[in-house]
Protein backbone atom coordinates (compact mmCIF):
# COMPACT_ATOMS: atom_id res chain seq x y z
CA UNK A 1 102.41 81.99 -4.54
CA UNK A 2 98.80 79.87 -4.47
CA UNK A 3 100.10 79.26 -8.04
CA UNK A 4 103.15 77.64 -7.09
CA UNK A 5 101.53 75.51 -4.07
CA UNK A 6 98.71 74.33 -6.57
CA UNK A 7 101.47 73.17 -8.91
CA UNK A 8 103.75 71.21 -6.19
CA UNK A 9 100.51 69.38 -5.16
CA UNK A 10 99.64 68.35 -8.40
CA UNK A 11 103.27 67.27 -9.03
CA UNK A 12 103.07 65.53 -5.55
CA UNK A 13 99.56 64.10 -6.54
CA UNK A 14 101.10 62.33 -9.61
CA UNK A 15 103.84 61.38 -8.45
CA UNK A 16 102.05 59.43 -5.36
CA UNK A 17 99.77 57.60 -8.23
CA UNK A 18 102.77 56.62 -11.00
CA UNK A 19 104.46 55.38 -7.19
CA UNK A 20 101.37 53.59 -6.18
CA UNK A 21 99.71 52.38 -9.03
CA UNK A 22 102.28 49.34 -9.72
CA UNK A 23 101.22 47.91 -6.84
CA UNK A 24 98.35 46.26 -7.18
CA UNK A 25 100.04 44.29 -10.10
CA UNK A 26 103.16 43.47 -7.90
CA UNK A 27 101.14 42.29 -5.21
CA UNK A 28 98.85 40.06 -7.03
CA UNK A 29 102.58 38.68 -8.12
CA UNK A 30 102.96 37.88 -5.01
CA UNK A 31 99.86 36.49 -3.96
CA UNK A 32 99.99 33.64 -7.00
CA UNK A 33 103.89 33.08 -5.68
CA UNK A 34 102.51 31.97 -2.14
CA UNK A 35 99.50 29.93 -4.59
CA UNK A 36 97.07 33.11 -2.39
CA UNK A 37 95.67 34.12 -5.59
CA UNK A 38 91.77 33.64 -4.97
CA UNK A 39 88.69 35.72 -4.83
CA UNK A 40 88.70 36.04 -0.53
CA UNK A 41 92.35 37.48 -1.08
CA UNK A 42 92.10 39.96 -3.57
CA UNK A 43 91.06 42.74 -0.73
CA UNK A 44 92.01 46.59 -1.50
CA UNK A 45 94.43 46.29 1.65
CA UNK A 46 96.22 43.16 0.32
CA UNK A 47 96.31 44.92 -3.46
CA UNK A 48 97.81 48.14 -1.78
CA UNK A 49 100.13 46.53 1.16
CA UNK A 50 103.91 47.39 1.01
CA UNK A 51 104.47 44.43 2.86
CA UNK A 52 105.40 42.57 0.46
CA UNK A 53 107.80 44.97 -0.86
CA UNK A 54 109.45 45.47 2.40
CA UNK A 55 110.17 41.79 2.83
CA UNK A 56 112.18 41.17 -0.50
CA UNK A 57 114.19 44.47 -0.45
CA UNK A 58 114.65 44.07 4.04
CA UNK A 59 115.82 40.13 2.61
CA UNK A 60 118.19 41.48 0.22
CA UNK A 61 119.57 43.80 2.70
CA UNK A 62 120.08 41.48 5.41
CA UNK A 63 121.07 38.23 3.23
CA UNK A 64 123.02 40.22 0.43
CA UNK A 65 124.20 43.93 1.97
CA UNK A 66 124.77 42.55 6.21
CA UNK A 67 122.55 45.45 6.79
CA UNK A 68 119.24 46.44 8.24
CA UNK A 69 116.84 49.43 6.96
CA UNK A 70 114.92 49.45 10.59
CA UNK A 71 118.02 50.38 12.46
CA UNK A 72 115.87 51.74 15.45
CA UNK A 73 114.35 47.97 15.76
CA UNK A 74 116.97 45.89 14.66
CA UNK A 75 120.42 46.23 13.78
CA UNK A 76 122.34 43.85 11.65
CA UNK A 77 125.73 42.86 13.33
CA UNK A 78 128.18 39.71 11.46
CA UNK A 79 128.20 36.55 10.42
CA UNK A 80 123.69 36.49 10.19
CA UNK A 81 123.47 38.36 14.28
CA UNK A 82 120.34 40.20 14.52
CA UNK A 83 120.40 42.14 17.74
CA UNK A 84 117.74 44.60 18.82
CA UNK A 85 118.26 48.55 18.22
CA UNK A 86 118.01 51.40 20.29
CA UNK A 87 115.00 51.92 20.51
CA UNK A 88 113.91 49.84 23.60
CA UNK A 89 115.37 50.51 26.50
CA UNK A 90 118.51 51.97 25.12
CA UNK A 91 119.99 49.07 24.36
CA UNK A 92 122.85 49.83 22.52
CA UNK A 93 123.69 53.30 24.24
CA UNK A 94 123.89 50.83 27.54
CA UNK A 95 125.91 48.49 25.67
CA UNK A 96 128.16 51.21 24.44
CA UNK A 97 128.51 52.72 27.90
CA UNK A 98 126.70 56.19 26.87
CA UNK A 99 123.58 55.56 28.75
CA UNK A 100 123.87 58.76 30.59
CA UNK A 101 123.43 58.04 34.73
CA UNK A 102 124.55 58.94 38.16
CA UNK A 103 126.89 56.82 40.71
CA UNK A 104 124.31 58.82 42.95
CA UNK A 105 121.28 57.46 41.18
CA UNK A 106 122.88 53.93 41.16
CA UNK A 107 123.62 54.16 44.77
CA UNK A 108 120.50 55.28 45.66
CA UNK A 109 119.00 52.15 43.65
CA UNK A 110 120.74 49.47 44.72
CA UNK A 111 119.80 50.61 48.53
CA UNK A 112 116.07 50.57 47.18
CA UNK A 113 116.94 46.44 45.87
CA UNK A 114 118.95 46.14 49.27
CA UNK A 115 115.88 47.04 51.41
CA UNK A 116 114.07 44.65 48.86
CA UNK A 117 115.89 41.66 49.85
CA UNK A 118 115.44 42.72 53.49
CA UNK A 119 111.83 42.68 53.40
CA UNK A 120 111.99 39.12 52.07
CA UNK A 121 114.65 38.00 54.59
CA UNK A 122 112.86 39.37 57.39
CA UNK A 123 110.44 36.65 56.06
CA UNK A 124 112.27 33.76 56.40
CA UNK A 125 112.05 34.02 52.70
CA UNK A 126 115.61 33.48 50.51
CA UNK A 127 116.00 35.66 47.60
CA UNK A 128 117.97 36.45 44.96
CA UNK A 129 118.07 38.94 41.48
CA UNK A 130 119.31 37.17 38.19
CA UNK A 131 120.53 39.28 35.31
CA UNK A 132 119.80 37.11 32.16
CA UNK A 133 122.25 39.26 29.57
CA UNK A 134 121.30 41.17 26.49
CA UNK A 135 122.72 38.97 23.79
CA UNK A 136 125.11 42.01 22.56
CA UNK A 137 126.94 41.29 26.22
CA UNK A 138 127.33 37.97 25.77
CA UNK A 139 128.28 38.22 21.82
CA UNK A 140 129.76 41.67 21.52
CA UNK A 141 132.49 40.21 19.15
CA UNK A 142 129.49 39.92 16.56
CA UNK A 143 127.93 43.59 16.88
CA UNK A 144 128.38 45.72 13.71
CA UNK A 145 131.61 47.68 13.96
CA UNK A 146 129.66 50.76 14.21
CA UNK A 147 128.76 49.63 18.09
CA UNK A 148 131.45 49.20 20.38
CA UNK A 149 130.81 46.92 23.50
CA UNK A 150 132.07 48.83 26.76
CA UNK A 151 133.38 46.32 28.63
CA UNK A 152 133.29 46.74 32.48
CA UNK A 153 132.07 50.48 31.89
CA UNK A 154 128.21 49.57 31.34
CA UNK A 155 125.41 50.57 33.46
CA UNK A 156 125.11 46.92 34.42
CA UNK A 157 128.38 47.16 35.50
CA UNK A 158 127.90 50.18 38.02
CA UNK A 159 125.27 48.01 39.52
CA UNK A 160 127.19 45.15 40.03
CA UNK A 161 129.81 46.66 41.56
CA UNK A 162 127.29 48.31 43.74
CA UNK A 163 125.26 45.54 44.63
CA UNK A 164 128.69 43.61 45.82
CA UNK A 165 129.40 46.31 48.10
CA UNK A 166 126.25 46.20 49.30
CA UNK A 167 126.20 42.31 49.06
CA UNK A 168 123.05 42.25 47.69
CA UNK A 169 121.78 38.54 46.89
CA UNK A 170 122.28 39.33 42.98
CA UNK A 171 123.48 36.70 40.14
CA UNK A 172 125.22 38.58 36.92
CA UNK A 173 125.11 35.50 34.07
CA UNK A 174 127.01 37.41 31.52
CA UNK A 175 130.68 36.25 32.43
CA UNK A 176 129.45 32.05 33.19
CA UNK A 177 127.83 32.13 29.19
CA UNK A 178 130.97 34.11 27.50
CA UNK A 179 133.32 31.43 29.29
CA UNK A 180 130.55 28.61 27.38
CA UNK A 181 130.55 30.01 24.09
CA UNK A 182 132.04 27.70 22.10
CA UNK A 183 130.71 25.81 18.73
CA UNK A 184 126.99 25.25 20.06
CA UNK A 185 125.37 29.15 19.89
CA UNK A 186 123.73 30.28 23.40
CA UNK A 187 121.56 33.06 21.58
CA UNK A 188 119.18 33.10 18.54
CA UNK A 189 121.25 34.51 15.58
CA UNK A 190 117.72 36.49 14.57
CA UNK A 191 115.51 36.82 17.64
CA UNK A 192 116.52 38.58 21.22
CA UNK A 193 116.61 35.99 23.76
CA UNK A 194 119.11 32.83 24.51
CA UNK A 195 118.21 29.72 23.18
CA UNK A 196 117.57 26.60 25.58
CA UNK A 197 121.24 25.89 25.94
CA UNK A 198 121.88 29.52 26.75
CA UNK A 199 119.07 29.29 29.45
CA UNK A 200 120.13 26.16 30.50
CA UNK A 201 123.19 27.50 32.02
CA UNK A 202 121.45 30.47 33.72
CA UNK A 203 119.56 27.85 35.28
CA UNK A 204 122.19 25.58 36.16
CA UNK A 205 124.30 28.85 37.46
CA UNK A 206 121.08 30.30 39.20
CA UNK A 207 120.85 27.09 41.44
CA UNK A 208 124.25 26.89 42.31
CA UNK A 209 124.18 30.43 43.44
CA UNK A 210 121.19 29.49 45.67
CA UNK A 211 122.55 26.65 46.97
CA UNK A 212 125.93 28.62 47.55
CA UNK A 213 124.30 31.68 48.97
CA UNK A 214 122.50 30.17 51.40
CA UNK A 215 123.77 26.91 52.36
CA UNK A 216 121.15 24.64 50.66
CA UNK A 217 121.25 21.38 48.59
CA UNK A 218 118.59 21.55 46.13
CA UNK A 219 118.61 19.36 43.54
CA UNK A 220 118.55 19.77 40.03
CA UNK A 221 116.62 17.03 37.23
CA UNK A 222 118.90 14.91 35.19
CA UNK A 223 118.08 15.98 31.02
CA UNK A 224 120.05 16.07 28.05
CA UNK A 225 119.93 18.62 25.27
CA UNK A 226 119.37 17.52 22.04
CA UNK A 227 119.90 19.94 19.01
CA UNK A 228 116.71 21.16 17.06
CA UNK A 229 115.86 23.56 13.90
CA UNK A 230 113.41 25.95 14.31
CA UNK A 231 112.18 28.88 12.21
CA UNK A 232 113.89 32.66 12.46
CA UNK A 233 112.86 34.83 15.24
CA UNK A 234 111.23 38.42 16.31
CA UNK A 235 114.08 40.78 15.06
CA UNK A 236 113.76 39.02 11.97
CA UNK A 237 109.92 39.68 12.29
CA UNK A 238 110.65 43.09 12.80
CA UNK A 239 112.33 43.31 9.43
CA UNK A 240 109.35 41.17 7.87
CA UNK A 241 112.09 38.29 6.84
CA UNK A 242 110.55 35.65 9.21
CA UNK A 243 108.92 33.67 6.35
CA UNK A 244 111.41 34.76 4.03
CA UNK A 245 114.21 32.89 6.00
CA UNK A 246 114.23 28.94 6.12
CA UNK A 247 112.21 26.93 8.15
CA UNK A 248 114.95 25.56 10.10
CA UNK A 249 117.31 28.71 10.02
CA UNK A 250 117.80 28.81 13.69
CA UNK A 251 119.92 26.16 16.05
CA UNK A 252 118.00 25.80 19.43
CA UNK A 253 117.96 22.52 21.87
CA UNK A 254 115.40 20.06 23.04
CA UNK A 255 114.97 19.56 26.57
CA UNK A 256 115.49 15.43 27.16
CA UNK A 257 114.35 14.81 30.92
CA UNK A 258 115.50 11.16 32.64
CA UNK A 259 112.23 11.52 34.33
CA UNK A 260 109.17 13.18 33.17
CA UNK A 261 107.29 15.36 35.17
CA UNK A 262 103.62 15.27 34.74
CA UNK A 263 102.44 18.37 36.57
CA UNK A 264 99.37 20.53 37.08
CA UNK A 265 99.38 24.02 35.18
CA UNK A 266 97.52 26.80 35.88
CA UNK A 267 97.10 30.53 35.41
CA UNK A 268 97.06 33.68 37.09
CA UNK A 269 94.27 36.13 36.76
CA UNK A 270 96.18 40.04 36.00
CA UNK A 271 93.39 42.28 37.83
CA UNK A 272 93.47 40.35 41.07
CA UNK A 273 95.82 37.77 40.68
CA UNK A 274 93.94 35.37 41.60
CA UNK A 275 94.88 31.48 41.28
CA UNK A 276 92.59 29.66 38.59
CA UNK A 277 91.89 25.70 38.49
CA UNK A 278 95.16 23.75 36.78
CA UNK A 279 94.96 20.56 34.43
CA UNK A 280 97.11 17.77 34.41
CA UNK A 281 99.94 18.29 31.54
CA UNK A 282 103.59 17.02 30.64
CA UNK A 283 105.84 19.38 31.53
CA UNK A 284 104.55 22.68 29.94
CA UNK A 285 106.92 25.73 28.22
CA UNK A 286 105.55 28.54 29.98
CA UNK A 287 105.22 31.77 28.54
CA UNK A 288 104.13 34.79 30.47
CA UNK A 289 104.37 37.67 27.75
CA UNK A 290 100.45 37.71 28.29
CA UNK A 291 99.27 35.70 31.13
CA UNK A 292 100.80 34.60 35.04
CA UNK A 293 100.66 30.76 35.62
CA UNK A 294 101.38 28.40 38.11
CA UNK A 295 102.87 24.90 38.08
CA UNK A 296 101.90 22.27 41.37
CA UNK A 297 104.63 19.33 41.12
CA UNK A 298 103.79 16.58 42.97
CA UNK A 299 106.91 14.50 42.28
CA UNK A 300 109.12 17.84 42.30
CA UNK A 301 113.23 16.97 43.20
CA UNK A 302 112.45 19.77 45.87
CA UNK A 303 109.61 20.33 48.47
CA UNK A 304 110.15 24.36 48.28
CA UNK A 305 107.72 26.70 47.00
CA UNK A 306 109.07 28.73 44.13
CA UNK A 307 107.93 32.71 43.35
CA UNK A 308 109.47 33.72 40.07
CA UNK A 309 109.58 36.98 38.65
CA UNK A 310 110.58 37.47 35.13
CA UNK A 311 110.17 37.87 31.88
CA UNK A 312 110.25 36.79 28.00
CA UNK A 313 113.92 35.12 29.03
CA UNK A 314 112.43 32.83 31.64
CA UNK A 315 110.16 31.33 28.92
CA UNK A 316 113.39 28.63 27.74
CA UNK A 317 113.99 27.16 30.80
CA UNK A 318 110.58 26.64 31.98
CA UNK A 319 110.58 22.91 32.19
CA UNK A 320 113.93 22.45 34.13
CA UNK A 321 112.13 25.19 36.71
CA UNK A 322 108.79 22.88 36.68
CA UNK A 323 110.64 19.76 37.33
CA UNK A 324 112.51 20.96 40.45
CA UNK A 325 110.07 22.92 42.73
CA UNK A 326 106.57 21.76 44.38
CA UNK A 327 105.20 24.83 43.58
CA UNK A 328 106.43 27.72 41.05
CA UNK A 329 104.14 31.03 40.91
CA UNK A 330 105.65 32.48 37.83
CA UNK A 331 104.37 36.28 37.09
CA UNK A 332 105.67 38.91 34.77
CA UNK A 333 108.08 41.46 36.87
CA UNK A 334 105.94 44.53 34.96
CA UNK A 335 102.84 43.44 35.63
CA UNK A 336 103.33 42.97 39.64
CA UNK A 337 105.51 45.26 42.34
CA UNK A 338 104.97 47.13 45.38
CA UNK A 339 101.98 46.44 47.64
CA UNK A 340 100.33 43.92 45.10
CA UNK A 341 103.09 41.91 45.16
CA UNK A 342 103.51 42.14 48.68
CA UNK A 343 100.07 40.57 49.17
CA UNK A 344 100.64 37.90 46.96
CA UNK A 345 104.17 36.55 49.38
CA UNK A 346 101.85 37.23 52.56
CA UNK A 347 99.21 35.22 50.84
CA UNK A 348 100.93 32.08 49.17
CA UNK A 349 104.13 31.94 51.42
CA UNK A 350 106.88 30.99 48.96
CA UNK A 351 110.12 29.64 50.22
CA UNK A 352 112.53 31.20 47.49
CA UNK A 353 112.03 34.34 45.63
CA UNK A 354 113.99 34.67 42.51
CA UNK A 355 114.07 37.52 40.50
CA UNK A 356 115.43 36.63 36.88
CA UNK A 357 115.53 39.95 34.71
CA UNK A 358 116.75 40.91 31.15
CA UNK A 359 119.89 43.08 31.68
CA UNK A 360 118.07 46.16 29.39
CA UNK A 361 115.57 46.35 31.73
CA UNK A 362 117.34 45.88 34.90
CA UNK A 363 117.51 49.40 36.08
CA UNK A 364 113.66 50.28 36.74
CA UNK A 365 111.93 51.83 39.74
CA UNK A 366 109.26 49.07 39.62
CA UNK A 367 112.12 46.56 40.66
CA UNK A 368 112.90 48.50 43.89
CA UNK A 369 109.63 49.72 44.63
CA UNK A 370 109.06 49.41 48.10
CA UNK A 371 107.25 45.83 49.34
């Protein structure tokens, strides 16, 4: 028997080193492809990287076969779609209406975001939740055929129908961007979120629900959208295609404001959430994936104070968001809930509380934790 074991580790032992030992050589290939091939480069984790093997044969999979090898991450759908796999928040088991819940649980959920949007009424305070779509709602038609869209019997769909019954203050985008859909794309083909024009009507939409649900007249700044390239986005990162793909693989739109707003931009400390010193700036893209910040508009369309909670998604239609409020606190919905973000409305007093959330991450606890 110790015979036998001895003999399948040698076997394994060579063939690791006949697998390995190419590639040093193919990576050095690769380096004087890029023109990387100098001394600083030639590092034992460069020479023994499968990086670079990854890229070319996840390329030829995606460009050549429609398909993706990181299924988990990203799954390939038609015509170029890249949308994200299963593995976070169970994307495509919500999509395909297998996410296993309760009505009971769902009930019980949307009385938690009911007595949310009472603790900001009582306040004085108006509120409302956005759902900014997963791109496989909006785009279902270009999923793989192995994932079939559920439509109407989604989780997102059991809280909607809830929260209407409950007449919660809450915005579902994904039926205003399927009626827009049309020759301009709303979505990245290879990254997760909407482009500018696909934000551009949440925000649009978003206001006009305000101003609907409660009877207001904000005003919205005057821009035009003018169409850009830009480079391929994280699911293609995921696959390690990113610099494979074009420069200007991806269709996305410039923001063109009738007025500029010159504004002061700040951040947000994470441990106490404290409000640091701003700097004058043009009208900033702000992107909380790793920091809070702040925006103080003296020239804003509206005099209202603005607390946004959000996300990646709320990082393409920053500037339309900058141009219309005074002030906009804009802090990452997982990084602040219950009690500390109850001290932070008793301490800055906004106006309008808008919660704008990405559909797979919707149904949390931290949403509805108590204020």
């Amino acid at each position: 028997m110790q015979k036998k074991q001895k003999k399948l580790v040698f076997i394994f032992m060579i063939v690791s080193l006949l697998c390995i030992s190419p590639l040093p050589l193919l990576n050095l290939f690769f380096l004087y492809q890029k023109g990387m091939l100098d001394a600083k480069n030639i590092t034992t984790q460069r020479l023994f990287t499968t990086d670079h093997i990854e890229t070319n044969i996840n390329y030829f999979a995606y460009r050549t076969l429609h398909r993706s090898l990181n299924r988990r991450k990203t799954v390939a759908g038609k015509e170029g779609f890249l949308f994200l796999g299963n593995l976070y928040a169970a994307i495509l088991d919500k999509a395909q209406g297998v996410y296993p819940y309760r009505k009971e649980e769902i009930d019980q959920w949307t009385d938690k975001l009911k007595a949310v949007e009472n603790w900001y009424r009582r306040r004085g305070i108006e509120f409302i939740v956005v759902i900014a779509p997963n791109k496989s709602s909006v785009y279902p038609e270009m999923l793989p055929d192995s994932v079939v869209y559920k439509e109407g019997g989604t989780i997102t769909d059991a809280i909607v129908e809830y929260a209407k019954k409950k007449e919660i203050s809450l915005l579902d985008l994904r039926k205003i961007l399927r009626s827009n859909k049309g020759a301009d794309l709303l979505y990245y083909k290879t990254d997760t979120h909407w482009n500018n024009k696909g934000s551009s009507i949440g925000f649009r939409e978003t206001m006009r629900y305000l101003n609907h649900r409660y009877n207001r007249h904000y005003t919205l700044p005057a821009y035009k959208l003018r169409m850009v390239r830009e480079r391929a986005g994280d699911l293609a990162g995921f696959l390690k295609i990113k610099e494979s793909l074009p420069s200007d693989y991806e269709v996305n739109f410039a923001y063109d404001f009738n007025q500029t707003a010159r504004v002061c931009h700040g951040t947000i400390s994470a441990k106490d959430h404290v409000i640091q010193p701003c700097k004058r700036v043009e009208n900033p893209v702000a992107n909380i994936y790793a920091v809070d910040q702040y925006i103080i508009n003296n020239e804003a369309l509206n005099p209202q104070k603005l607390l946004l909670l959000a996300d990646s998604f709320s990082t393409a239609n920053s500037k339309p968001y900058n141009a219309s409020f005074a002030t906009l606190w804009k802090l990452h919905q997982g990084r602040i809930y219950g009690k500390a973000l109850a001290d932070f409305v008793e301490q800055h007093h906004p106006d309008i509380v808008i919660y704008q959330i990405v559909e797979r991450d919707l149904y949390s606890p931290t949403l509805v934790e108590a204020l």
